[in-house]
Structure formats: structure tokens, C-alpha cells
N, C-alpha and C. Protein backbone atom coordinates (compact mmCIF):
# COMPACT_ATOMS: atom_id res chain seq x y z
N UNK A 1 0.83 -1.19 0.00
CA UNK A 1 0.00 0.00 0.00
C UNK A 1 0.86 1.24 0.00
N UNK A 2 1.86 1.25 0.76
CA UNK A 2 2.65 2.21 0.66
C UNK A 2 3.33 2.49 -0.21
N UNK A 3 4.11 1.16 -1.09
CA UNK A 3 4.47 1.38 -2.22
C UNK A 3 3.67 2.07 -3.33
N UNK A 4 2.47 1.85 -3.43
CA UNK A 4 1.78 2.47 -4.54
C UNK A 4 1.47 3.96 -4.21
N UNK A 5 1.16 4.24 -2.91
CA UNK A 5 1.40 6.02 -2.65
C UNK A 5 2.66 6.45 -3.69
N UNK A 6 3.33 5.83 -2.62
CA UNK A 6 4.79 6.52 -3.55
C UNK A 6 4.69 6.23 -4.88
N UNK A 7 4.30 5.95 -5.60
CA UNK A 7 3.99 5.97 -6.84
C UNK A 7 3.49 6.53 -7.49
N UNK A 8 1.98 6.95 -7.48
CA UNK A 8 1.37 7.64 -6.94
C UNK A 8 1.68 9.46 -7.22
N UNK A 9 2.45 9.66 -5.86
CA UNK A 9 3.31 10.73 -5.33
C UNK A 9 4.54 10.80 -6.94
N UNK A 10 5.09 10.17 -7.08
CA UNK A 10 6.06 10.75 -8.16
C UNK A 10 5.39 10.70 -9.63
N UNK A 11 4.55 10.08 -10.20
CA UNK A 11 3.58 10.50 -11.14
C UNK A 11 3.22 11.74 -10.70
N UNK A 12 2.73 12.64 -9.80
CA UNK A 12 2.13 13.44 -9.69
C UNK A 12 3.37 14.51 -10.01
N UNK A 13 4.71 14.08 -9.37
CA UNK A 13 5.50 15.28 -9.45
C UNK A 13 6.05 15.56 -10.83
N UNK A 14 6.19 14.16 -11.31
CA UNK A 14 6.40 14.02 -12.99
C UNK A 14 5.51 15.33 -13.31
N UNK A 15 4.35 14.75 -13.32
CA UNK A 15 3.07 15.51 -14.27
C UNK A 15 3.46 16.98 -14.06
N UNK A 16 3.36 17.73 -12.77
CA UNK A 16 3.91 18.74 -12.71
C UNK A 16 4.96 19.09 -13.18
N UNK A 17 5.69 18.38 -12.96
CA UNK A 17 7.33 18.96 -13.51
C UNK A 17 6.70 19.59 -15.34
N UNK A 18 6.33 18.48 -15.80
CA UNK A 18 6.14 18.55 -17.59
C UNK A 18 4.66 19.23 -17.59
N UNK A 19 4.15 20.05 -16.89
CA UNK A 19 3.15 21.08 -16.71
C UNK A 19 3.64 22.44 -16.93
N UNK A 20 4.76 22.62 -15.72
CA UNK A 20 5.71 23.38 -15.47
C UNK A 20 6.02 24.10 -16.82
N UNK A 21 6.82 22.97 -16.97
CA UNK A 21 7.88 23.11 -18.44
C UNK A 21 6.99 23.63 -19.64
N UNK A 22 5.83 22.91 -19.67
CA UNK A 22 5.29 23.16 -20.60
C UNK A 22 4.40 25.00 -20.95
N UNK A 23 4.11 25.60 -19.58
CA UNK A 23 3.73 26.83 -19.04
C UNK A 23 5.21 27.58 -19.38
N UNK A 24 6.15 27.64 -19.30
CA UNK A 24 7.26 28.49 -19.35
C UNK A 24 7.48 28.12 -20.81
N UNK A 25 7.19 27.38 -21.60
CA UNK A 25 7.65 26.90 -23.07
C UNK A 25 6.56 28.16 -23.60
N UNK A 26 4.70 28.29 -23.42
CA UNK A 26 4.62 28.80 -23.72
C UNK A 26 4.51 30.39 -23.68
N UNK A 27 5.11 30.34 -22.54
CA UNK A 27 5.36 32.00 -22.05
C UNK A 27 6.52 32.66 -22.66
N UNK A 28 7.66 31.66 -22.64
CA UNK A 28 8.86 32.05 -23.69
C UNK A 28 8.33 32.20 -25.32
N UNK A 29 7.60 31.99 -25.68
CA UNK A 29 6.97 31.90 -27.20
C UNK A 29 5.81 33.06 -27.39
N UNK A 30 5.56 33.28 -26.28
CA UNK A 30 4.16 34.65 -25.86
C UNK A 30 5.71 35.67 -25.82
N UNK A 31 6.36 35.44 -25.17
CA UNK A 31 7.44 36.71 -25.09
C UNK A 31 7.98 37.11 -26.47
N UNK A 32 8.64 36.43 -27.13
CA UNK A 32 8.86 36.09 -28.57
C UNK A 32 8.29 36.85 -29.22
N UNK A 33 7.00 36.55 -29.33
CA UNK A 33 5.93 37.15 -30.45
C UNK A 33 5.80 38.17 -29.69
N UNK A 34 5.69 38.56 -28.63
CA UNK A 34 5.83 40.42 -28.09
C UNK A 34 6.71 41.13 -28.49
N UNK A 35 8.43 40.29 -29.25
CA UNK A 35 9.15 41.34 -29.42
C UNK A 35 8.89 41.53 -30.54
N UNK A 36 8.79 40.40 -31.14
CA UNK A 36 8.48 40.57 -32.85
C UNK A 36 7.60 41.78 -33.28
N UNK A 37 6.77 41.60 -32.30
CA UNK A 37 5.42 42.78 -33.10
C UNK A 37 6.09 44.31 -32.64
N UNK A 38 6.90 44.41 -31.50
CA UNK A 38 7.45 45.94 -30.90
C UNK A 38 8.83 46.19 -31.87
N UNK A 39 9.35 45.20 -32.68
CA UNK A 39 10.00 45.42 -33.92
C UNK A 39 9.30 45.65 -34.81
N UNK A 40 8.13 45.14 -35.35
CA UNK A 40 7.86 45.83 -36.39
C UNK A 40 6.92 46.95 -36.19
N UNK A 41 6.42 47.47 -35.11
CA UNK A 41 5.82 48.83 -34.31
C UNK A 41 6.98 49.73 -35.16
N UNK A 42 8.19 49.39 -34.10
CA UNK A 42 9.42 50.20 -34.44
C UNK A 42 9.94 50.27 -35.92
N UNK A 43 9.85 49.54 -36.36
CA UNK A 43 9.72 49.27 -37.82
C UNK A 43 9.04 50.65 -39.06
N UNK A 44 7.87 50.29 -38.29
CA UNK A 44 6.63 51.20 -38.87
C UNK A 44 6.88 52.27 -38.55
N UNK A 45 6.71 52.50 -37.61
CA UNK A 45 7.40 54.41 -36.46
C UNK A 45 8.50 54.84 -38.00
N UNK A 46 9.34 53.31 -37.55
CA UNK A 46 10.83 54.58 -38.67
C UNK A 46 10.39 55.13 -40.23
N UNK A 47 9.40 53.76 -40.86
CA UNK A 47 9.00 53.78 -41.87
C UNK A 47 8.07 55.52 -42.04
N UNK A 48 7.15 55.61 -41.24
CA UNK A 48 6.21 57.30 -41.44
C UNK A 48 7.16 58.00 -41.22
N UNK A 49 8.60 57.98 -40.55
CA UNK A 49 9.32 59.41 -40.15
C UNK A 49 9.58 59.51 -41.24
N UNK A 50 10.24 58.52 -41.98
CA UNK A 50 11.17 58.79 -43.17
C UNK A 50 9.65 59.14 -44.52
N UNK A 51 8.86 58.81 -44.54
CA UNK A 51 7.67 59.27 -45.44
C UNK A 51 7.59 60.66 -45.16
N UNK A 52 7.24 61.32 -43.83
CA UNK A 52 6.92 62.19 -43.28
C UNK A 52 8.06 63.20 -43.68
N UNK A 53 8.90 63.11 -44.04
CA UNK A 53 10.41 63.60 -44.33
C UNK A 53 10.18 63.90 -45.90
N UNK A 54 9.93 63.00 -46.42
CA UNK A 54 9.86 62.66 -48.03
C UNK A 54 8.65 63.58 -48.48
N UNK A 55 7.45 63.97 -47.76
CA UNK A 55 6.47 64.24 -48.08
C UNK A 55 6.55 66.41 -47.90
N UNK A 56 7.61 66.27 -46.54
CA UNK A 56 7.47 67.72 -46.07
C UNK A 56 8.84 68.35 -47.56
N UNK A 57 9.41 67.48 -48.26
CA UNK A 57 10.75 67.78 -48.89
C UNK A 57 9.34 68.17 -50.49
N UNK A 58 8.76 67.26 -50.46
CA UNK A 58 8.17 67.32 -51.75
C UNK A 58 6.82 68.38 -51.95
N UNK A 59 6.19 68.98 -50.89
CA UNK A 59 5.72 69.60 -50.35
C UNK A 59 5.96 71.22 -50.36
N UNK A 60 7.32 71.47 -50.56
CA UNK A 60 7.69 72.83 -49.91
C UNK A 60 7.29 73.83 -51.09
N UNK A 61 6.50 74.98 -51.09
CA UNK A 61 6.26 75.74 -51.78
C UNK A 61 7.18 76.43 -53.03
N UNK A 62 8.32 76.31 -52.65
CA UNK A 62 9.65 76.75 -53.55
C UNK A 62 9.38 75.79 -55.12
N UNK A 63 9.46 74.36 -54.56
CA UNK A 63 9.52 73.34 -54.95
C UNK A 63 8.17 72.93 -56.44
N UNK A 64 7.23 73.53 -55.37
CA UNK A 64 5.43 73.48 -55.97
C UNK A 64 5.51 74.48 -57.08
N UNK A 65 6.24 75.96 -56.84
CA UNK A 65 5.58 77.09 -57.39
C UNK A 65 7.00 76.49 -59.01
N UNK A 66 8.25 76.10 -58.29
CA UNK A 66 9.12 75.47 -59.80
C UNK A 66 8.12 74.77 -60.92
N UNK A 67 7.63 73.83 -60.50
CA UNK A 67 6.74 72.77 -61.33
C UNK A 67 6.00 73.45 -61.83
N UNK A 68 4.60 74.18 -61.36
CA UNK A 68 3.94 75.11 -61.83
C UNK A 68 4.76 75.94 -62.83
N UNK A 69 5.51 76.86 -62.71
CA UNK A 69 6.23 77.52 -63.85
C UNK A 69 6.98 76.58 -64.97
N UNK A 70 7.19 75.20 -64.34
CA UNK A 70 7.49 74.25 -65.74
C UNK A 70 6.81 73.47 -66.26
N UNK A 71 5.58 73.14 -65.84
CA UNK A 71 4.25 72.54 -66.30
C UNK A 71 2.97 73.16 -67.08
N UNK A 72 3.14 74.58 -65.86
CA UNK A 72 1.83 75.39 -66.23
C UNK A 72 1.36 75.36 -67.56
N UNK A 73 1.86 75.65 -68.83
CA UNK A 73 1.34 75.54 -70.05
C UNK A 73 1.10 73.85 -70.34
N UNK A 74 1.80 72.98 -69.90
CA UNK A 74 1.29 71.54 -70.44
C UNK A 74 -0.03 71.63 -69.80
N UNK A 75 -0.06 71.52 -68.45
CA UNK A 75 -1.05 71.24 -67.96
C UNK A 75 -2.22 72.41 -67.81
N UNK A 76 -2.09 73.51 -68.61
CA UNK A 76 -3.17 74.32 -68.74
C UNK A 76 -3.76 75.17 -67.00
N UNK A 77 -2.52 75.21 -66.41
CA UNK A 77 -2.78 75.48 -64.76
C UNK A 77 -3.79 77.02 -64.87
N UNK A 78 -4.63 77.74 -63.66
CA UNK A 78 -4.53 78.67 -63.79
C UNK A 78 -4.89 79.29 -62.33
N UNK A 79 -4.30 80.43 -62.27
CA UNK A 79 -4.32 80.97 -60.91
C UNK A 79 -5.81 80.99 -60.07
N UNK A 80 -6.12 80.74 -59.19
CA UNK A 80 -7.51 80.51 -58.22
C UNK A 80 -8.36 82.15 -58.33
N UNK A 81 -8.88 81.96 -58.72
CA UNK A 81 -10.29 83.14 -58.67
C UNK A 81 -10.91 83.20 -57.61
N UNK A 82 -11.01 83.87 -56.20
CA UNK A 82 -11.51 84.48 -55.10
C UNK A 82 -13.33 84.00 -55.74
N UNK A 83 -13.55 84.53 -56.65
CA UNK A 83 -15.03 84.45 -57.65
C UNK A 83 -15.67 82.83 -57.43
N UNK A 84 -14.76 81.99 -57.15
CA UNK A 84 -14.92 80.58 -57.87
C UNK A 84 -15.36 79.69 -56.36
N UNK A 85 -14.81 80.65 -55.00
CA UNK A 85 -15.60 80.25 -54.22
C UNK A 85 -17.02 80.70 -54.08
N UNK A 86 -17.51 79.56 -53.34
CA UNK A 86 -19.03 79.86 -52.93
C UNK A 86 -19.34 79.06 -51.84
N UNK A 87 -20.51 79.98 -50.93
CA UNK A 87 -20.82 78.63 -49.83
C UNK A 87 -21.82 78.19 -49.92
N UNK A 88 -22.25 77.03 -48.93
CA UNK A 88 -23.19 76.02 -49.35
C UNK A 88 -24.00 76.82 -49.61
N UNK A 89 -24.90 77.88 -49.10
CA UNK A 89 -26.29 78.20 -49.77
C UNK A 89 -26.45 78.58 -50.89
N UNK A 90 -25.33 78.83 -51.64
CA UNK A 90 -25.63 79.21 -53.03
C UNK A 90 -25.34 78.04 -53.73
N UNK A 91 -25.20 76.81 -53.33
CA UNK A 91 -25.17 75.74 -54.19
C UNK A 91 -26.94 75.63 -54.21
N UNK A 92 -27.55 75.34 -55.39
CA UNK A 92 -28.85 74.94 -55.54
C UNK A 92 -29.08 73.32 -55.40
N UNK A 93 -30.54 73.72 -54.86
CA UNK A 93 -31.20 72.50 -54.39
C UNK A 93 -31.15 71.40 -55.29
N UNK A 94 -31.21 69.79 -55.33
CA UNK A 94 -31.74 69.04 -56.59
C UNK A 94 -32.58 69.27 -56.87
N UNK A 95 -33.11 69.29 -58.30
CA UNK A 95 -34.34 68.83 -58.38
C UNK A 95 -35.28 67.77 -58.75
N UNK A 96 -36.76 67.95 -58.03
CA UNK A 96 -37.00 66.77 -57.97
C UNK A 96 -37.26 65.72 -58.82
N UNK A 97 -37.39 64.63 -58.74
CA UNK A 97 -37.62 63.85 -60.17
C UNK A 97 -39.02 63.18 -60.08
N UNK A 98 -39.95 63.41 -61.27
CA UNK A 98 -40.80 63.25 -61.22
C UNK A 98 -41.24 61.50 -61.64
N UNK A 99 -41.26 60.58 -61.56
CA UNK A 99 -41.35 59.21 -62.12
C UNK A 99 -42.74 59.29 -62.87
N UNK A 100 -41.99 58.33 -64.12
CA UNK A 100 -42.61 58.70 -65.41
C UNK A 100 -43.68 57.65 -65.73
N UNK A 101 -45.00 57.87 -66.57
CA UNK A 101 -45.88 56.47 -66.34
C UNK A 101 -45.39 55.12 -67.03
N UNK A 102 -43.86 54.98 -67.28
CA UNK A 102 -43.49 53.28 -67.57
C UNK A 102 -43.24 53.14 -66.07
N UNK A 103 -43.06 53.57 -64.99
CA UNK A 103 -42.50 53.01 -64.10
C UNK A 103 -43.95 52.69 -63.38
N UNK A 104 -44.92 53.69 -63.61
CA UNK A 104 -46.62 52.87 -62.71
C UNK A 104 -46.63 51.76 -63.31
N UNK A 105 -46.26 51.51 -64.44
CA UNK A 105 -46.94 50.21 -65.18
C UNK A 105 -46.30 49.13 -64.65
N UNK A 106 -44.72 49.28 -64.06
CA UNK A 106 -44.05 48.35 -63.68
C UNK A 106 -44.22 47.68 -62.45
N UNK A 107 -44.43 49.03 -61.64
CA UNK A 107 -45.14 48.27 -60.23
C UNK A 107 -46.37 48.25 -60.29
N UNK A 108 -46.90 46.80 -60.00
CA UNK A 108 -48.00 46.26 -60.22
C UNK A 108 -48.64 45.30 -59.43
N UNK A 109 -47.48 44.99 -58.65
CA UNK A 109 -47.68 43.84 -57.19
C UNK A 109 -48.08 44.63 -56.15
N UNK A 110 -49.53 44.00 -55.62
CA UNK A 110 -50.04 45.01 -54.20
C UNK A 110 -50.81 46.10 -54.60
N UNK A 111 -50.91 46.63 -55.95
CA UNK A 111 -51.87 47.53 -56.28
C UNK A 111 -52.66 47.38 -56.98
N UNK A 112 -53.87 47.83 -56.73
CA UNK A 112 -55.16 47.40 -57.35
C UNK A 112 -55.11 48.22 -58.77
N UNK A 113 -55.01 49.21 -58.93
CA UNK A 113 -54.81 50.24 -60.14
C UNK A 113 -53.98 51.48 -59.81
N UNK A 114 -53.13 51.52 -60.38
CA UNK A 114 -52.38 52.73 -60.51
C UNK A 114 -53.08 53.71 -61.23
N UNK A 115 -52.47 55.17 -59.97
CA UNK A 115 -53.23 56.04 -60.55
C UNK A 115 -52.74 56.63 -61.50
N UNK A 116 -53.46 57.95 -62.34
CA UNK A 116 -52.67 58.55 -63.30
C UNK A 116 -51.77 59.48 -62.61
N UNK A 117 -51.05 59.86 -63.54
CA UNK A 117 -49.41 60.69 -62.71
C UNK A 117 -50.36 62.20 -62.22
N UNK A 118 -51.18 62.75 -63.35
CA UNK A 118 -50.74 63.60 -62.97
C UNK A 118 -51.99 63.96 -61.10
N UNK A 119 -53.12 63.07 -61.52
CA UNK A 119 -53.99 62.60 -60.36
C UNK A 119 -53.01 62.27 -59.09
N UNK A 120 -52.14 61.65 -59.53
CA UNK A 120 -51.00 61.13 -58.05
C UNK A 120 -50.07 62.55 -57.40
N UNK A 121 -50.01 63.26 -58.19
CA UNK A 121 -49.20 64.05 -58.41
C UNK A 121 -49.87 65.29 -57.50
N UNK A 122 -50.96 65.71 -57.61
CA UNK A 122 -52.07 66.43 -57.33
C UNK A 122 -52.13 65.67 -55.73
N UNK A 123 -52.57 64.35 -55.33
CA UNK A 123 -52.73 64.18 -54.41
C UNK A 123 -51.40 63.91 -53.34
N UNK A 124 -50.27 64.26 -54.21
CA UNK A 124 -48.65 64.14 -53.22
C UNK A 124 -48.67 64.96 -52.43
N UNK A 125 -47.66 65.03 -50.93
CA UNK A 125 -47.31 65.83 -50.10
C UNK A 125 -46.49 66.40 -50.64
N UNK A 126 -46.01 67.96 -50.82
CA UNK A 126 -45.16 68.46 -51.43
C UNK A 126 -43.92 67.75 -50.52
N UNK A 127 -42.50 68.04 -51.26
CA UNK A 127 -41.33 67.36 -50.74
C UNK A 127 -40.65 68.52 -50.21
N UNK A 128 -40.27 68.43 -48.61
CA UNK A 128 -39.71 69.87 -48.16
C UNK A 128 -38.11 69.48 -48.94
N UNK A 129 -37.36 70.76 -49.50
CA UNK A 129 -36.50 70.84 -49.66
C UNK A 129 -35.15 70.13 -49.03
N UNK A 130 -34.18 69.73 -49.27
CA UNK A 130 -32.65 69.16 -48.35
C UNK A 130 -32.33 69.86 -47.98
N UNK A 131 -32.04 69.57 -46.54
CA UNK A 131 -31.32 70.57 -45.60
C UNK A 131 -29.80 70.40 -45.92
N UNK A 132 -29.09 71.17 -46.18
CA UNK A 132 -27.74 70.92 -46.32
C UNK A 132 -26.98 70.12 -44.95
N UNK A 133 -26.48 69.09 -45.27
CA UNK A 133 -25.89 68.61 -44.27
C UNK A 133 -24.71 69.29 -43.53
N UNK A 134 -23.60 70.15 -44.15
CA UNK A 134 -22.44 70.92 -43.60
C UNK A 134 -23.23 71.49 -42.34
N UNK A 135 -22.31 71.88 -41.50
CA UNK A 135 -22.96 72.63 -40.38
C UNK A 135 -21.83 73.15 -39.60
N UNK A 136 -20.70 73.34 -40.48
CA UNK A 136 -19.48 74.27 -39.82
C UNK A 136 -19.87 75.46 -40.33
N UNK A 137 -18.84 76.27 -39.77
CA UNK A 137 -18.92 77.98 -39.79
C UNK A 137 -18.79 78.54 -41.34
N UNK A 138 -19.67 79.36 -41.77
CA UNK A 138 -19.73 79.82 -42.79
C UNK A 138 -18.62 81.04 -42.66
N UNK A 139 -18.29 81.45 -43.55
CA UNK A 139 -17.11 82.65 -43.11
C UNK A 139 -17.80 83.87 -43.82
């Protein structure tokens, strides 16, 4: 009887031991893949500085206004007209679209008779206008 305790007893410490081992195997492999990804973090970081570099070099007005004076006639450039802005309220409304009688004829499921347009038309709720969605500061 005693013999089989002890038996018993070191199976158990086995099992642990290769429990153990096996918990630190995958914690060393969880660590691993933590550095991997804070390398390529770091990776990425260096990658936008050096874009960010490339972009402020290509960017610089000196640079912009050269091209323009060596393009301008290919590409038909022309200086911005103050005129050419406008704000939203002077953009006009859509307008509305009236559906034409091939399309009554088409829907035909669920209705007993379609009416005539201009009878439908007569009995519509007028459509309130679109509110412009922008809702920053007008200047």
C-alpha cells in the first residue's frame, strides 16, 4: 500500500514537472511574439518618419511654385479666382424627379390600379427641400 502512494506521489510530481515546463515553453513563445510585433511597431514608427520627411521635402512651396512655372502651359494650370468660391447656400437644391408612367406600369404587385401621374401628383405631399448637411462655420 505504501508502495503504490509513492507511486502515486512521483507521477504526480512528474506531471507537474512537464506542466511546469510546458507553461514556461509557452510563455517564452508569448514573449517572442511580443518582441516581434514591438519590432515591427518600431519598424513602422521609422517607416512614417522617413515618409513624413519625403512628403514635407516634396511639399515645400519653392519646390510646388518650380513645377507650376514648368508645367503650367502643359497642364493648362490657372491661378484661383476668389469668384470661384461659394458657400453652401448658393449651391442649388436638386431637383425633384418626377417618375414617369413606364414606371406605374411596372409596379404592379399590391396595387389594385395605378393612378394617373398627374392625379397622383395632385394628391402628393409636397417634398420639403434638403437641408444641407455641412454645419461648420460659414465665413
Amino acid at each position: 500500500m505504501l508502495r503504490a502512494l509513492n507511486v502515486i506521489w512521483v507521477a504526480l510530481m512528474v506531471a507537474g514537472a512537464v506542466l511546469t515546463y510546458a507553461m514556461k515553453d509557452r510563455a517564452g513563445r508569448a514573449a517572442d511574439h511580443v518582441m516581434e510585433l514591438r519590432r515591427d511597431i518600431a519598424r513602422e514608427k521609422e517607416a512614417m518618419t522617413v515618409l513624413r520627411a519625403e512628403w514635407s521635402v516634396l511639399d515645400q512651396p519653392a519646390r510646388l511654385q518650380g513645377l507650376v512655372e514648368r508645367y503650367g502651359d502643359y497642364l493648362h494650370l490657372k491661378a484661383l479666382d476668389v469668384r470661384q468660391l461659394a458657400s453652401l447656400d448658393e449651391v442649388p437644391d436638386k431637383p425633384i424627379q418626377v417618375p414617369s408612367a413606364s414606371i406605374d406600369g411596372i409596379i404592379t404587385s399590391g396595387v389594385t390600379k395605378p393612378l394617373p401621374v398627374a392625379k397622383a401628383l395632385s394628391q402628393a405631399k409636397p417634398i420639403p427641400p434638403a437641408r444641407p448637411r455641412y454645419t461648420g462655420a460659414q465665413p
